[in-house]
PDB file of N, CA and C in Angstrom:
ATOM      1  N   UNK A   1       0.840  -1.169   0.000  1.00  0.00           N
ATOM      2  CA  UNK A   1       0.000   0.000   0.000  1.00  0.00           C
ATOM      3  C   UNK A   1       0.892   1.242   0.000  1.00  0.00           C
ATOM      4  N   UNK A   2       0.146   2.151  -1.328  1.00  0.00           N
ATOM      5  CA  UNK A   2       1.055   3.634  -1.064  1.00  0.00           C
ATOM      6  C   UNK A   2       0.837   4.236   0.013  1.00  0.00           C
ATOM      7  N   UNK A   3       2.132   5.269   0.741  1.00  0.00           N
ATOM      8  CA  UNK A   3       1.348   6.109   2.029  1.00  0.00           C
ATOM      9  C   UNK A   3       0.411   6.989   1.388  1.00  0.00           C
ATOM     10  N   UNK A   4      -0.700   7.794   1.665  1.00  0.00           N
ATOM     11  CA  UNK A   4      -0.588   8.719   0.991  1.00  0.00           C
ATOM     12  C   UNK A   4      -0.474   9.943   1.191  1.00  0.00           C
ATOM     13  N   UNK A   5       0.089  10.734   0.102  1.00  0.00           N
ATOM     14  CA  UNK A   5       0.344  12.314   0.385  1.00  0.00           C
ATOM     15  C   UNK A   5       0.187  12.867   1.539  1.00  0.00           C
ATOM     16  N   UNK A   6      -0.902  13.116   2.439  1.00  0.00           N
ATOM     17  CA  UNK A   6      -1.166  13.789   3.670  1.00  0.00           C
ATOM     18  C   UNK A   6      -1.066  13.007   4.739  1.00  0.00           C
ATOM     19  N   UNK A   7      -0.556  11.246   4.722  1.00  0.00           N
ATOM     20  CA  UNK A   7       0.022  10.726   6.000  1.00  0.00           C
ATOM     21  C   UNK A   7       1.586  10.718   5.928  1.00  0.00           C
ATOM     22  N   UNK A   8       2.092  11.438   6.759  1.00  0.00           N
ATOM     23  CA  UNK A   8       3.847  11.696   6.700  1.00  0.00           C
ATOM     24  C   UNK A   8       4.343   9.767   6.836  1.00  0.00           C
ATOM     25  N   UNK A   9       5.538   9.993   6.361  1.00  0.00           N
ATOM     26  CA  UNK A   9       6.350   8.591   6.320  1.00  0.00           C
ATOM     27  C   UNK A   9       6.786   8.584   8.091  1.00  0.00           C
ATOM     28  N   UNK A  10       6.341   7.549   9.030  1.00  0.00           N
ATOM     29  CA  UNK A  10       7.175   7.494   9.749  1.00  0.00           C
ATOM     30  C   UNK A  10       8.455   6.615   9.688  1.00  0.00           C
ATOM     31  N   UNK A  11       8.665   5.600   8.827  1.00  0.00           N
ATOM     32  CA  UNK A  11      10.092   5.035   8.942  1.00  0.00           C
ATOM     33  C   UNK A  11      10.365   5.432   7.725  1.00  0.00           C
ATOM     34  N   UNK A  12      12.313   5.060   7.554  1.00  0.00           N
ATOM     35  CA  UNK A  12      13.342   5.279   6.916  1.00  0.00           C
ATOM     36  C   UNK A  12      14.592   4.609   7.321  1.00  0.00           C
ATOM     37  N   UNK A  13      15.366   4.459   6.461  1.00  0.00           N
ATOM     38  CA  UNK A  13      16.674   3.655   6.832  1.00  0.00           C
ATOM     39  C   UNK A  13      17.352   4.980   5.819  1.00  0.00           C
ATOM     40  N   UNK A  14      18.539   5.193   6.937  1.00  0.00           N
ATOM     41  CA  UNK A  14      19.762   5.922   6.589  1.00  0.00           C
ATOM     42  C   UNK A  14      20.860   5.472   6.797  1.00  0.00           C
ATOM     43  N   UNK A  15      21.228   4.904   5.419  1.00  0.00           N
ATOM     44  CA  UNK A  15      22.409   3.998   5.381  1.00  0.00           C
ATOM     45  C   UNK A  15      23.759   4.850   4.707  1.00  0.00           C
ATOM     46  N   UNK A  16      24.794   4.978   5.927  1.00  0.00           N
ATOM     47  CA  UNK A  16      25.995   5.600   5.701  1.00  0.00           C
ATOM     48  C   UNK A  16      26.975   4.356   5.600  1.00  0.00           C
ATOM     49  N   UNK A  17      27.232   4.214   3.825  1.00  0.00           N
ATOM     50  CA  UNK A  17      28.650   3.817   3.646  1.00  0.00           C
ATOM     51  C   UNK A  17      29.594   3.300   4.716  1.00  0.00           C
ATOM     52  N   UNK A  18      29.747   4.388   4.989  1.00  0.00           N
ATOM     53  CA  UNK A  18      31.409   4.403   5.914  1.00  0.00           C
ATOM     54  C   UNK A  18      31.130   3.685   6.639  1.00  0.00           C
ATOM     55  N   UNK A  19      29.741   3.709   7.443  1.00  0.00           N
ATOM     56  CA  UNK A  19      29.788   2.674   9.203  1.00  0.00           C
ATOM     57  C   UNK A  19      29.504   1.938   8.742  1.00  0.00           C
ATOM     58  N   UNK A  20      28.401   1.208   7.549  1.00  0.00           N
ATOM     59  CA  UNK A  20      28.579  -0.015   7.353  1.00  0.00           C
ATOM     60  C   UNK A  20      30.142  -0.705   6.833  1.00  0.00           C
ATOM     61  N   UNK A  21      31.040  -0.182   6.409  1.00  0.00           N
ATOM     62  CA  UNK A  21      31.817  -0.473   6.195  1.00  0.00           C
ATOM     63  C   UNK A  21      32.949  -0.871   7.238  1.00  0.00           C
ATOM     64  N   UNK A  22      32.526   0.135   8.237  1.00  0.00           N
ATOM     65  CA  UNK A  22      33.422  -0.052   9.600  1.00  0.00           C
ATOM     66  C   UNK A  22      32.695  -1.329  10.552  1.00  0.00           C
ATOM     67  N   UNK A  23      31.551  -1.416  10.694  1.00  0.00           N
ATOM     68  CA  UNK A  23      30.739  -2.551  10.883  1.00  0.00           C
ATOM     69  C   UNK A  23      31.354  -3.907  10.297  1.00  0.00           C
ATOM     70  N   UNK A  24      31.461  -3.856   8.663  1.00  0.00           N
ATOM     71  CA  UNK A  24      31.804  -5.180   8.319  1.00  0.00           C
ATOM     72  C   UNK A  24      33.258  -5.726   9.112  1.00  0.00           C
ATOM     73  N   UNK A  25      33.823  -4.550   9.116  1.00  0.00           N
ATOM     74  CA  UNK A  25      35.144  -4.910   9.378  1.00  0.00           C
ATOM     75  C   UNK A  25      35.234  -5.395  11.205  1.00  0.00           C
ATOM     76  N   UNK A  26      34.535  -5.001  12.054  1.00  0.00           N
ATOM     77  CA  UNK A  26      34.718  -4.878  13.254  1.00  0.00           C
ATOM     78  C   UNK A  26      34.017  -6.332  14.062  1.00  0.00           C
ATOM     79  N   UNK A  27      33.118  -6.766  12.166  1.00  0.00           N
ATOM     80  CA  UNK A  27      32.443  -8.201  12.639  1.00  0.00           C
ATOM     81  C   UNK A  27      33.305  -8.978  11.970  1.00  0.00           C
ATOM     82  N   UNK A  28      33.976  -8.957  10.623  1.00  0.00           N
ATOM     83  CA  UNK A  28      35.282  -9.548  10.164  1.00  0.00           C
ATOM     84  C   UNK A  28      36.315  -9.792  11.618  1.00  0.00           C
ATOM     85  N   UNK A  29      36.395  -8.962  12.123  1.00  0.00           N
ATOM     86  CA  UNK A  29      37.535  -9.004  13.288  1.00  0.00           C
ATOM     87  C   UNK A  29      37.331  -9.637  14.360  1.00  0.00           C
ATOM     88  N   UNK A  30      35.794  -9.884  14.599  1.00  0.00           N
ATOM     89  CA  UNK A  30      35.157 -11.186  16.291  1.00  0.00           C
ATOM     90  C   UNK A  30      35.301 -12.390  15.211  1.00  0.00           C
ATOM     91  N   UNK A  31      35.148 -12.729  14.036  1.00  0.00           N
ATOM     92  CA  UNK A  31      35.549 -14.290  13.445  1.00  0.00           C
ATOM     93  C   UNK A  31      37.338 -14.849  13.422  1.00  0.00           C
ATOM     94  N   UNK A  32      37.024 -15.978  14.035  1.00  0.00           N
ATOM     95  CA  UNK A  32      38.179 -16.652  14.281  1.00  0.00           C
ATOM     96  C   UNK A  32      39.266 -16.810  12.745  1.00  0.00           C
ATOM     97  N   UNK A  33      40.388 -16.828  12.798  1.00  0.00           N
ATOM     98  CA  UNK A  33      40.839 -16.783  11.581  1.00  0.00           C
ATOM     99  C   UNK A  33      40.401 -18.319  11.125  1.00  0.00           C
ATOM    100  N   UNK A  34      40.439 -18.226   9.690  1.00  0.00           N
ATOM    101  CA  UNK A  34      40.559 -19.606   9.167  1.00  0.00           C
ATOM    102  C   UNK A  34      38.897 -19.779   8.513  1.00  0.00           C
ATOM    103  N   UNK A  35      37.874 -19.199   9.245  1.00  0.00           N
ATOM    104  CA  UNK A  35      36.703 -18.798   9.258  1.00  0.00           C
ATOM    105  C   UNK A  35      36.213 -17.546   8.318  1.00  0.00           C
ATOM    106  N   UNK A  36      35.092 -17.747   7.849  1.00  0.00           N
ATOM    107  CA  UNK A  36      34.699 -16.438   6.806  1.00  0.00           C
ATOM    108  C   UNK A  36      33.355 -16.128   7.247  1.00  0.00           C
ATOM    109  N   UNK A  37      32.886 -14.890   6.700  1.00  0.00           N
ATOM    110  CA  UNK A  37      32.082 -14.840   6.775  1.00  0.00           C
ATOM    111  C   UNK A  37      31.245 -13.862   5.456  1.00  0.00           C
ATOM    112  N   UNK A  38      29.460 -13.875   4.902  1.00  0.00           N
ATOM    113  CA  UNK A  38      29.463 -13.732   3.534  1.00  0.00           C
ATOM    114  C   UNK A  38      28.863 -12.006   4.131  1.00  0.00           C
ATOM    115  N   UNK A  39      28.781 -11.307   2.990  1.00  0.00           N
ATOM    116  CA  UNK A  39      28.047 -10.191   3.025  1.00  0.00           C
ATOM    117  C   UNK A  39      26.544 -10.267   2.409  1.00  0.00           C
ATOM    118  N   UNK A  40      25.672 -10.335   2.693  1.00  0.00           N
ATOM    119  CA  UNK A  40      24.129 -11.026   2.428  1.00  0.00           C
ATOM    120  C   UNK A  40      23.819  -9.382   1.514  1.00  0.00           C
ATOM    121  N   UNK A  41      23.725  -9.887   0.772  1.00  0.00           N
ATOM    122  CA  UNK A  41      23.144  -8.236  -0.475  1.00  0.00           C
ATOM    123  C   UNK A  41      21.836  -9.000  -1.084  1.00  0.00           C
ATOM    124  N   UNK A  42      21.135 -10.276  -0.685  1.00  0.00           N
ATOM    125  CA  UNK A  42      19.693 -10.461  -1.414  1.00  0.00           C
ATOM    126  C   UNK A  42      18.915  -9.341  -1.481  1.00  0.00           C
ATOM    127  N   UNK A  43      17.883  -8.871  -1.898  1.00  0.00           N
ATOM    128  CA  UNK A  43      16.519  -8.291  -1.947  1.00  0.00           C
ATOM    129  C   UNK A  43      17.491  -6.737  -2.617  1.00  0.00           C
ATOM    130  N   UNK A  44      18.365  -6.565  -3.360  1.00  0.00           N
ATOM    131  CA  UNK A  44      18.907  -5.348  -3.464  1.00  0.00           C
ATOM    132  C   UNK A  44      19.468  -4.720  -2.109  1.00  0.00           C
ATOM    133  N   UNK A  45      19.999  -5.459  -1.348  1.00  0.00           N
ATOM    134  CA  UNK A  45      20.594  -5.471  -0.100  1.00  0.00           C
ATOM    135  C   UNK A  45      19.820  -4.672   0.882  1.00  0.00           C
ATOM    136  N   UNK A  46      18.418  -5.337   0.432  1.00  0.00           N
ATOM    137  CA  UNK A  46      17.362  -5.118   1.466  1.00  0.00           C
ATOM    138  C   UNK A  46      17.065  -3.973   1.223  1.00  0.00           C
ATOM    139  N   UNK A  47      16.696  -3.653   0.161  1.00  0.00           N
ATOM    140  CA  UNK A  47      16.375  -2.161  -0.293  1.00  0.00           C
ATOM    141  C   UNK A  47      17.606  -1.180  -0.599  1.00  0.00           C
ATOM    142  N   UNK A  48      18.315  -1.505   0.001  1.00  0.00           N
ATOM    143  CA  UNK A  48      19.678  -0.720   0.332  1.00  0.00           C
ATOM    144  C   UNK A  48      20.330  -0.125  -0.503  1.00  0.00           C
ATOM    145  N   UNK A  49      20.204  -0.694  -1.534  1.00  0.00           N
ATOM    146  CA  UNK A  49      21.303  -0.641  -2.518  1.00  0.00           C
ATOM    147  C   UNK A  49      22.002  -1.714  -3.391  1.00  0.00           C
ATOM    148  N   UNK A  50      22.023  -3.083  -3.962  1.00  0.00           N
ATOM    149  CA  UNK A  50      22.679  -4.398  -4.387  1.00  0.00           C
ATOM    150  C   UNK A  50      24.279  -3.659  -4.270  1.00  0.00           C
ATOM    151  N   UNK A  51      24.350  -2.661  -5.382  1.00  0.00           N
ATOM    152  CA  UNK A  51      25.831  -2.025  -5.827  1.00  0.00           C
ATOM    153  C   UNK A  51      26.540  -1.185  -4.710  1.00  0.00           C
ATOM    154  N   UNK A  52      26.110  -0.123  -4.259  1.00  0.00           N
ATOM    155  CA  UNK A  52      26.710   0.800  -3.373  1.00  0.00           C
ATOM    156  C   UNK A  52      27.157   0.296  -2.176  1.00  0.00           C
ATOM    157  N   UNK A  53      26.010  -1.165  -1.493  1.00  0.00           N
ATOM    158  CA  UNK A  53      26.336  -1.869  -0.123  1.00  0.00           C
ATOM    159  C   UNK A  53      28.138  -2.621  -0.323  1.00  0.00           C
ATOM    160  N   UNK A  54      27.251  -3.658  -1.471  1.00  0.00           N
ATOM    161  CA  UNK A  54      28.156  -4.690  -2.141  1.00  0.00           C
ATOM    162  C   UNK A  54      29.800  -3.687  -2.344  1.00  0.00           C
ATOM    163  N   UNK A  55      29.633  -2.592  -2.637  1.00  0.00           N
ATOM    164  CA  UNK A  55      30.723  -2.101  -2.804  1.00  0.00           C
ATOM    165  C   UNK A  55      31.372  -1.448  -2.151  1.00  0.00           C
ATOM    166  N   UNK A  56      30.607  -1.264  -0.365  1.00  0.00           N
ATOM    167  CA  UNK A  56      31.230  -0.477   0.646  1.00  0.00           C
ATOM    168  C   UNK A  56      32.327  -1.618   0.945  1.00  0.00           C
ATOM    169  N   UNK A  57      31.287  -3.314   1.296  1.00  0.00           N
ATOM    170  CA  UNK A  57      31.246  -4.305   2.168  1.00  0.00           C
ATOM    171  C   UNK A  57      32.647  -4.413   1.342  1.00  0.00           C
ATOM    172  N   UNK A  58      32.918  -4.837   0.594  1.00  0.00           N
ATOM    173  CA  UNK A  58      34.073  -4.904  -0.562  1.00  0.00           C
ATOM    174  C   UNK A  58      35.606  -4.036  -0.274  1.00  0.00           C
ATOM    175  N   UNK A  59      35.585  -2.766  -0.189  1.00  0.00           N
ATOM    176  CA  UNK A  59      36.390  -1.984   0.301  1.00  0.00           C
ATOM    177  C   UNK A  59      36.341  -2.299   1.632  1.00  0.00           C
ATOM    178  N   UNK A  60      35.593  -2.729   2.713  1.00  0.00           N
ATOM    179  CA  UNK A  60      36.127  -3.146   3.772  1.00  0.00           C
ATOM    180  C   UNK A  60      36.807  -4.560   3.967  1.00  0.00           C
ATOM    181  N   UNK A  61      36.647  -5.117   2.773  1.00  0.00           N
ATOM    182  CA  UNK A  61      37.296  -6.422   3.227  1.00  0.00           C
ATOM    183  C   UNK A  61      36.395  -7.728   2.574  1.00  0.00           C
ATOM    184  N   UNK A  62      34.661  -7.084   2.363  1.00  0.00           N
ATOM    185  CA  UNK A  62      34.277  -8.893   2.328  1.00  0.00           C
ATOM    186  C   UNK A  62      34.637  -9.406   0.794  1.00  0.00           C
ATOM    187  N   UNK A  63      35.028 -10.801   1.261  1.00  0.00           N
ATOM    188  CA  UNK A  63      35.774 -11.720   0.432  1.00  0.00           C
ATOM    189  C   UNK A  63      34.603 -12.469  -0.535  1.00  0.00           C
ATOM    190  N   UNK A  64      33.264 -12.687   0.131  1.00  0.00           N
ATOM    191  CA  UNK A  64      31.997 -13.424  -0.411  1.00  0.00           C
ATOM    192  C   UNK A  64      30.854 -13.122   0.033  1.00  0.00           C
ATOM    193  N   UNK A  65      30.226 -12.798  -0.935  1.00  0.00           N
ATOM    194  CA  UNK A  65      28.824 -12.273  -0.843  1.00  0.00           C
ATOM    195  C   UNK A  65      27.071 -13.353  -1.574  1.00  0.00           C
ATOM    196  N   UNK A  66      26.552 -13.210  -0.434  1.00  0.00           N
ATOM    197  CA  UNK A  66      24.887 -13.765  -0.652  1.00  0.00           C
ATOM    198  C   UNK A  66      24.175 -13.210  -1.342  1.00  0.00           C
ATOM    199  N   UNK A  67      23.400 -14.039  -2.510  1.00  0.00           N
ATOM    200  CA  UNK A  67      22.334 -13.213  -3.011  1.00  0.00           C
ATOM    201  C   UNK A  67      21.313 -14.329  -3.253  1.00  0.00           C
ATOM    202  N   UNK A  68      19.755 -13.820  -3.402  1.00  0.00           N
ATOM    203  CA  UNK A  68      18.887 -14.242  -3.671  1.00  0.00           C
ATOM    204  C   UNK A  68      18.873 -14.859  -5.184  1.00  0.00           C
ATOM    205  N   UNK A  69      19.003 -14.091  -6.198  1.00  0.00           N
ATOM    206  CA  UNK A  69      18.911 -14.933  -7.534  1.00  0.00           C
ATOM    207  C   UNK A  69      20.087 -14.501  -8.250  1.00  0.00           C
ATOM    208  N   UNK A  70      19.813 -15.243  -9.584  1.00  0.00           N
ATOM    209  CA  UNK A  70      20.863 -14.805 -10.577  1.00  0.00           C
ATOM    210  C   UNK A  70      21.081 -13.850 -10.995  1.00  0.00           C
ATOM    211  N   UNK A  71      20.172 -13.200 -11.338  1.00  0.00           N
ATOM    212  CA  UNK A  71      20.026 -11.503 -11.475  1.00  0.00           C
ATOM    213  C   UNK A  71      21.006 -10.915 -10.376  1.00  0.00           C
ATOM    214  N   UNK A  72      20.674 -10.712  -9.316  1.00  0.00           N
ATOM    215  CA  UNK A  72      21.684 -10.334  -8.499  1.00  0.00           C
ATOM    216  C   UNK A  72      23.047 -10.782  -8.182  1.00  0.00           C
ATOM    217  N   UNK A  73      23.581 -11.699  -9.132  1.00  0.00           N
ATOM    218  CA  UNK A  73      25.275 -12.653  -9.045  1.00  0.00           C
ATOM    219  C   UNK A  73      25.439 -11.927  -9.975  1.00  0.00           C
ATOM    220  N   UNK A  74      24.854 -11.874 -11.368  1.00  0.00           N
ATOM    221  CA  UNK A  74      24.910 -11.174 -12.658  1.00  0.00           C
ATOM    222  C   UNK A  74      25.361  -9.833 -12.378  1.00  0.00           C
ATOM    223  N   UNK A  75      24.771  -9.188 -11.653  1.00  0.00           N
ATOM    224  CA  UNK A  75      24.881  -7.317 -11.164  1.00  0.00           C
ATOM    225  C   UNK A  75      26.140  -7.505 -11.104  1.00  0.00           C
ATOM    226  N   UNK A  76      26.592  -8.247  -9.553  1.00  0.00           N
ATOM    227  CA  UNK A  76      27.541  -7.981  -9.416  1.00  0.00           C
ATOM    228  C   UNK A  76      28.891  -8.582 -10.028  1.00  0.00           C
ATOM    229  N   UNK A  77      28.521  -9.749 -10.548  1.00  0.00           N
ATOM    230  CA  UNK A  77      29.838 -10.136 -11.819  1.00  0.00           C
ATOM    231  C   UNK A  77      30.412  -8.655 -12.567  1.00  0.00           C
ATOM    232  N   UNK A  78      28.752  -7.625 -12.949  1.00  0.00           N
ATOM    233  CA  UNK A  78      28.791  -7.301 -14.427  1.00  0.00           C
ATOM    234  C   UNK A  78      29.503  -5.569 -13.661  1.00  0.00           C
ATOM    235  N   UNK A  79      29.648  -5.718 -12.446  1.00  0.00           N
ATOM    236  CA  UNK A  79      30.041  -3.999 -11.385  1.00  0.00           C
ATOM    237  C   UNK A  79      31.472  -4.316 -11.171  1.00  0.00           C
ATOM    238  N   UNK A  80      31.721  -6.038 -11.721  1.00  0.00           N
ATOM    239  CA  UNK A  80      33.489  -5.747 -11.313  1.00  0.00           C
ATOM    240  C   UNK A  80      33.395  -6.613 -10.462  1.00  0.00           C
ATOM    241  N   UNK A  81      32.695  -7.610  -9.294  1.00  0.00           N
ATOM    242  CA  UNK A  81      33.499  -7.892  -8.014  1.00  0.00           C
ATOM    243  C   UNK A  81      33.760  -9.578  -8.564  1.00  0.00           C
ATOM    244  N   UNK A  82      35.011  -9.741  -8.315  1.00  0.00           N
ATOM    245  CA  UNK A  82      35.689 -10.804  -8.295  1.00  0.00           C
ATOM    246  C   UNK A  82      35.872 -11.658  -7.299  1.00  0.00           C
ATOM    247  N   UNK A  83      34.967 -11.570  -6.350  1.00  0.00           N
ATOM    248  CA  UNK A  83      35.002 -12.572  -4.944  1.00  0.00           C
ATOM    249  C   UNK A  83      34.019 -13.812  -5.584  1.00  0.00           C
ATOM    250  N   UNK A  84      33.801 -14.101  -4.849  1.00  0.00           N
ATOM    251  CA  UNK A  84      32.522 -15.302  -4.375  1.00  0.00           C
ATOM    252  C   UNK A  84      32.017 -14.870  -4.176  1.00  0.00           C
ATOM    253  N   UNK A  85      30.531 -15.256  -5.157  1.00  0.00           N
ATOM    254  CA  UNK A  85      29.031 -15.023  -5.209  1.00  0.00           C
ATOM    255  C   UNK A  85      28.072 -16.403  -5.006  1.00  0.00           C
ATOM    256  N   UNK A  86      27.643 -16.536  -3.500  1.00  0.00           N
ATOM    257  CA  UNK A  86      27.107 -17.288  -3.699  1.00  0.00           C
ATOM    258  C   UNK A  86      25.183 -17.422  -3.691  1.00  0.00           C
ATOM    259  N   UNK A  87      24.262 -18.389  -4.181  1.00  0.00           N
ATOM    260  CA  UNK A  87      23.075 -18.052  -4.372  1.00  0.00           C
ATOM    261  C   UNK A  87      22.872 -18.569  -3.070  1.00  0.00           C
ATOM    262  N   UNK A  88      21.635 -17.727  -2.755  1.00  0.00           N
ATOM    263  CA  UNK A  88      20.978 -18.235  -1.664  1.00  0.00           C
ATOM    264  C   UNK A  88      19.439 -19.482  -2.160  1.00  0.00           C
ATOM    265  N   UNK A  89      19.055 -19.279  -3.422  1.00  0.00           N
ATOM    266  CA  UNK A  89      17.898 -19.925  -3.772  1.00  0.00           C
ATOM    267  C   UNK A  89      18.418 -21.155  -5.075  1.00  0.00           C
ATOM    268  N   UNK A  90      17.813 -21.878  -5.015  1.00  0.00           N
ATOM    269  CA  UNK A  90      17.992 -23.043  -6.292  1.00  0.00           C
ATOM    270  C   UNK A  90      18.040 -22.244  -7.526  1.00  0.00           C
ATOM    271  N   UNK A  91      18.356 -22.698  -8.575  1.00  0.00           N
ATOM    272  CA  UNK A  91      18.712 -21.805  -9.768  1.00  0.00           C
ATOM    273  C   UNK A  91      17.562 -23.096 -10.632  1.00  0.00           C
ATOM    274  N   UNK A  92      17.129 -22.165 -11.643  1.00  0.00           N
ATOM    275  CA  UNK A  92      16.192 -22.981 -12.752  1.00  0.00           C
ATOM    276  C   UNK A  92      17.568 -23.761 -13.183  1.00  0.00           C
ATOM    277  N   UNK A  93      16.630 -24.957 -14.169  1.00  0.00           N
ATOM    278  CA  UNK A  93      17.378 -25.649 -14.848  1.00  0.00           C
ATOM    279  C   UNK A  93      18.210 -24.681 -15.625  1.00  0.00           C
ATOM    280  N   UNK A  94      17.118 -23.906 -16.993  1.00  0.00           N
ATOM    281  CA  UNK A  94      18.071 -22.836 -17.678  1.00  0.00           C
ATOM    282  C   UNK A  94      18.552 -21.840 -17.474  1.00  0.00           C
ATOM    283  N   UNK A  95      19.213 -21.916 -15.706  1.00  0.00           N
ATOM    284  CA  UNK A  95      20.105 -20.518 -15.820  1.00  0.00           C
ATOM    285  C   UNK A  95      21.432 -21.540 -15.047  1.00  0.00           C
ATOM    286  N   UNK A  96      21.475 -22.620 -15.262  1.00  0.00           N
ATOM    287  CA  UNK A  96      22.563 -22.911 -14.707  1.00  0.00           C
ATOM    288  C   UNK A  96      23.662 -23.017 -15.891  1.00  0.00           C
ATOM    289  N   UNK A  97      23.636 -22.908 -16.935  1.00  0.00           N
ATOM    290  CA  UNK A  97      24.592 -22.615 -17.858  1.00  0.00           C
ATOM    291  C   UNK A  97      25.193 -21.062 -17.704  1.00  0.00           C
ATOM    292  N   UNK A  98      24.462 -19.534 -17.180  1.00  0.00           N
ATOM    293  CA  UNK A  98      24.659 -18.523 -17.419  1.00  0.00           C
ATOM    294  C   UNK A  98      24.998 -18.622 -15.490  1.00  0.00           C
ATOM    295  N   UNK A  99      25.320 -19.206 -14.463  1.00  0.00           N
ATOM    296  CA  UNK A  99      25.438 -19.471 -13.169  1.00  0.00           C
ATOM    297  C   UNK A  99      26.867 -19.950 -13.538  1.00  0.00           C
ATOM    298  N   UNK A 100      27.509 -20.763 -14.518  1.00  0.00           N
ATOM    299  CA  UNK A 100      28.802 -21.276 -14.699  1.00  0.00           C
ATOM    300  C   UNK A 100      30.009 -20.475 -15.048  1.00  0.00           C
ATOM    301  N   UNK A 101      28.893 -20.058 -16.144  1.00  0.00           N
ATOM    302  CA  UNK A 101      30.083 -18.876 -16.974  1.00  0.00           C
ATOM    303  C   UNK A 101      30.182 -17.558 -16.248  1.00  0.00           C
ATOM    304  N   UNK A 102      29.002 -17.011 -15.319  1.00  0.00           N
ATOM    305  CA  UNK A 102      29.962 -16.010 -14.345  1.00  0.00           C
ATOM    306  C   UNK A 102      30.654 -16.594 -12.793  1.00  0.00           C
ATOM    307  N   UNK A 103      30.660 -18.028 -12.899  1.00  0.00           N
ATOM    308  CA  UNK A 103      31.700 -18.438 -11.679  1.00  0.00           C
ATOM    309  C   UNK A 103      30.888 -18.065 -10.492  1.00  0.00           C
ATOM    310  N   UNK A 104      29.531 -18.484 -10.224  1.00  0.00           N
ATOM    311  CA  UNK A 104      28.548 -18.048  -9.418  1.00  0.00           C
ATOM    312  C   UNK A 104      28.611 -20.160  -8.290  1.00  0.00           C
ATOM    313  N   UNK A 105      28.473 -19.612  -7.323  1.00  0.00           N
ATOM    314  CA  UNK A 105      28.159 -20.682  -6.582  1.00  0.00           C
ATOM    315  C   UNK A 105      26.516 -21.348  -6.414  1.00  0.00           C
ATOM    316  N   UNK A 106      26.140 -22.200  -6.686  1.00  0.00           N
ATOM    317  CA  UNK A 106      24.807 -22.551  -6.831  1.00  0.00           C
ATOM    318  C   UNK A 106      24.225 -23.259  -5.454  1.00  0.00           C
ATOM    319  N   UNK A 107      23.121 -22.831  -5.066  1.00  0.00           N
ATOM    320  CA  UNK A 107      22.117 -23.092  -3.537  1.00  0.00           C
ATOM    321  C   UNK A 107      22.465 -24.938  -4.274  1.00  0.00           C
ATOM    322  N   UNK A 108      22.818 -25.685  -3.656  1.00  0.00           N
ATOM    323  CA  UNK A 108      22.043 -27.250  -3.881  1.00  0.00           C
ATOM    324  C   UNK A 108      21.472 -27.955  -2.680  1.00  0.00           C
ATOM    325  N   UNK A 109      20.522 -28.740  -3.456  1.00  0.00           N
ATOM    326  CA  UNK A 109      19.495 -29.260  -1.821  1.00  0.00           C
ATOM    327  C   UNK A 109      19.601 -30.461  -1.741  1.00  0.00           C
ATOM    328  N   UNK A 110      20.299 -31.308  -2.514  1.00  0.00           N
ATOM    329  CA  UNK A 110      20.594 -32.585  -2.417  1.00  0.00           C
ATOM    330  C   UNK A 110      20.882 -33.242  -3.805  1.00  0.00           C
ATOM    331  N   UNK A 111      21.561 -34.455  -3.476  1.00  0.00           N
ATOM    332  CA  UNK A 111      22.233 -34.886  -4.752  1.00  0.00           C
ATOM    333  C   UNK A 111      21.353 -34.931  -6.172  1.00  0.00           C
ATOM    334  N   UNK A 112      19.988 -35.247  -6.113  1.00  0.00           N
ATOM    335  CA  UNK A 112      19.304 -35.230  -7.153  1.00  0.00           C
ATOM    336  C   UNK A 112      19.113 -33.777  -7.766  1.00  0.00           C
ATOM    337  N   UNK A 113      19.300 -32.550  -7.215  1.00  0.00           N
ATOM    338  CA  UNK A 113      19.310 -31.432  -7.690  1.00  0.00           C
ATOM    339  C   UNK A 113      20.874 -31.281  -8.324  1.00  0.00           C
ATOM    340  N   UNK A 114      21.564 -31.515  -7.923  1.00  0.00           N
ATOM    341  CA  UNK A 114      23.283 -31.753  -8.671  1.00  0.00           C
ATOM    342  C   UNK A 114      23.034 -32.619  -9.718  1.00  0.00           C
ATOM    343  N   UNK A 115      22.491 -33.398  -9.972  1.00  0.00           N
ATOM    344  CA  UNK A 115      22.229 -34.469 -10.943  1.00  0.00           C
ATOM    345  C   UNK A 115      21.552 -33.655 -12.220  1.00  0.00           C
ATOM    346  N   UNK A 116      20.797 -33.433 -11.687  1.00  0.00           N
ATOM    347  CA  UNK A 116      19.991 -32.413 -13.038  1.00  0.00           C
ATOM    348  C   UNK A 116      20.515 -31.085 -12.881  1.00  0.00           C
ATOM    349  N   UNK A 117      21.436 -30.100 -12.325  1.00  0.00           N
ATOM    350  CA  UNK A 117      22.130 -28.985 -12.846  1.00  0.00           C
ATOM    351  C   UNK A 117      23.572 -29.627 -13.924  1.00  0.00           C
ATOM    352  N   UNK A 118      23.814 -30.671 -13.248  1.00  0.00           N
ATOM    353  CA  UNK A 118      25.358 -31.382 -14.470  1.00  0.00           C
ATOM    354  C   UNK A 118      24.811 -31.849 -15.639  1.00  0.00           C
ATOM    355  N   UNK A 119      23.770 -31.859 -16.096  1.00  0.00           N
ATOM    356  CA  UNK A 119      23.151 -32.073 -16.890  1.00  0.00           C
ATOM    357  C   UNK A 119      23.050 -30.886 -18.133  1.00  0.00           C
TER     358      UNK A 119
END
């Protein structure tokens, strides 16, 4: 539902770059070495932004990032980031050919779903 015109917005998210960036890093720093951890950018990083988050989280350090679909591995293949992209959801049969060729990690739910993506 739209608000409309004459009911004011009471929420908003004001998302500053920098502290999320200092954030990633300060939760990068409570994980034990040897250990990783992903930067979750699904839903357009929750409204947030897919690119601008993905690209703070990045300059601070994260190594691998979550997303909901292919569309969103695609973004960020196509913005430059060279980490690990991995899906959070099963991929159709026909996008697991275009899931290979950008080096995207695929959700699997058990061996019979591996069976028909090698396919």
């Amino acid at each position: 539902m739209t608000p409309s015109p004459d009911t004011p917005t009471r929420t908003w998210a004001d998302i500053r770059l920098g502290t999320l960036a200092r954030n990633w890093r300060h939760l990068r720093s409570q994980v034990p070495d040897g250990d990783d951890v992903a930067a979750v950018v699904k839903a357009d990083a929750y409204g947030h932004g897919l690119l601008p988050v993905a690209r703070a989280a990045a300059a601070a350090g994260a190594r691998r990032f979550a997303v909901a679909t292919l569309d969103e591995a695609v973004a960020l293949r196509r913005d430059g980031v060279p980490h690990e992209i991995l899906l959070l959801a099963p991929l159709l049969p026909e996008e697991a050919e275009t899931a290979a060729r950008n080096d995207i990690v695929p959700f699997v739910s058990g061996a019979g779903y591996l069976d028909a993506m090698a396919e």
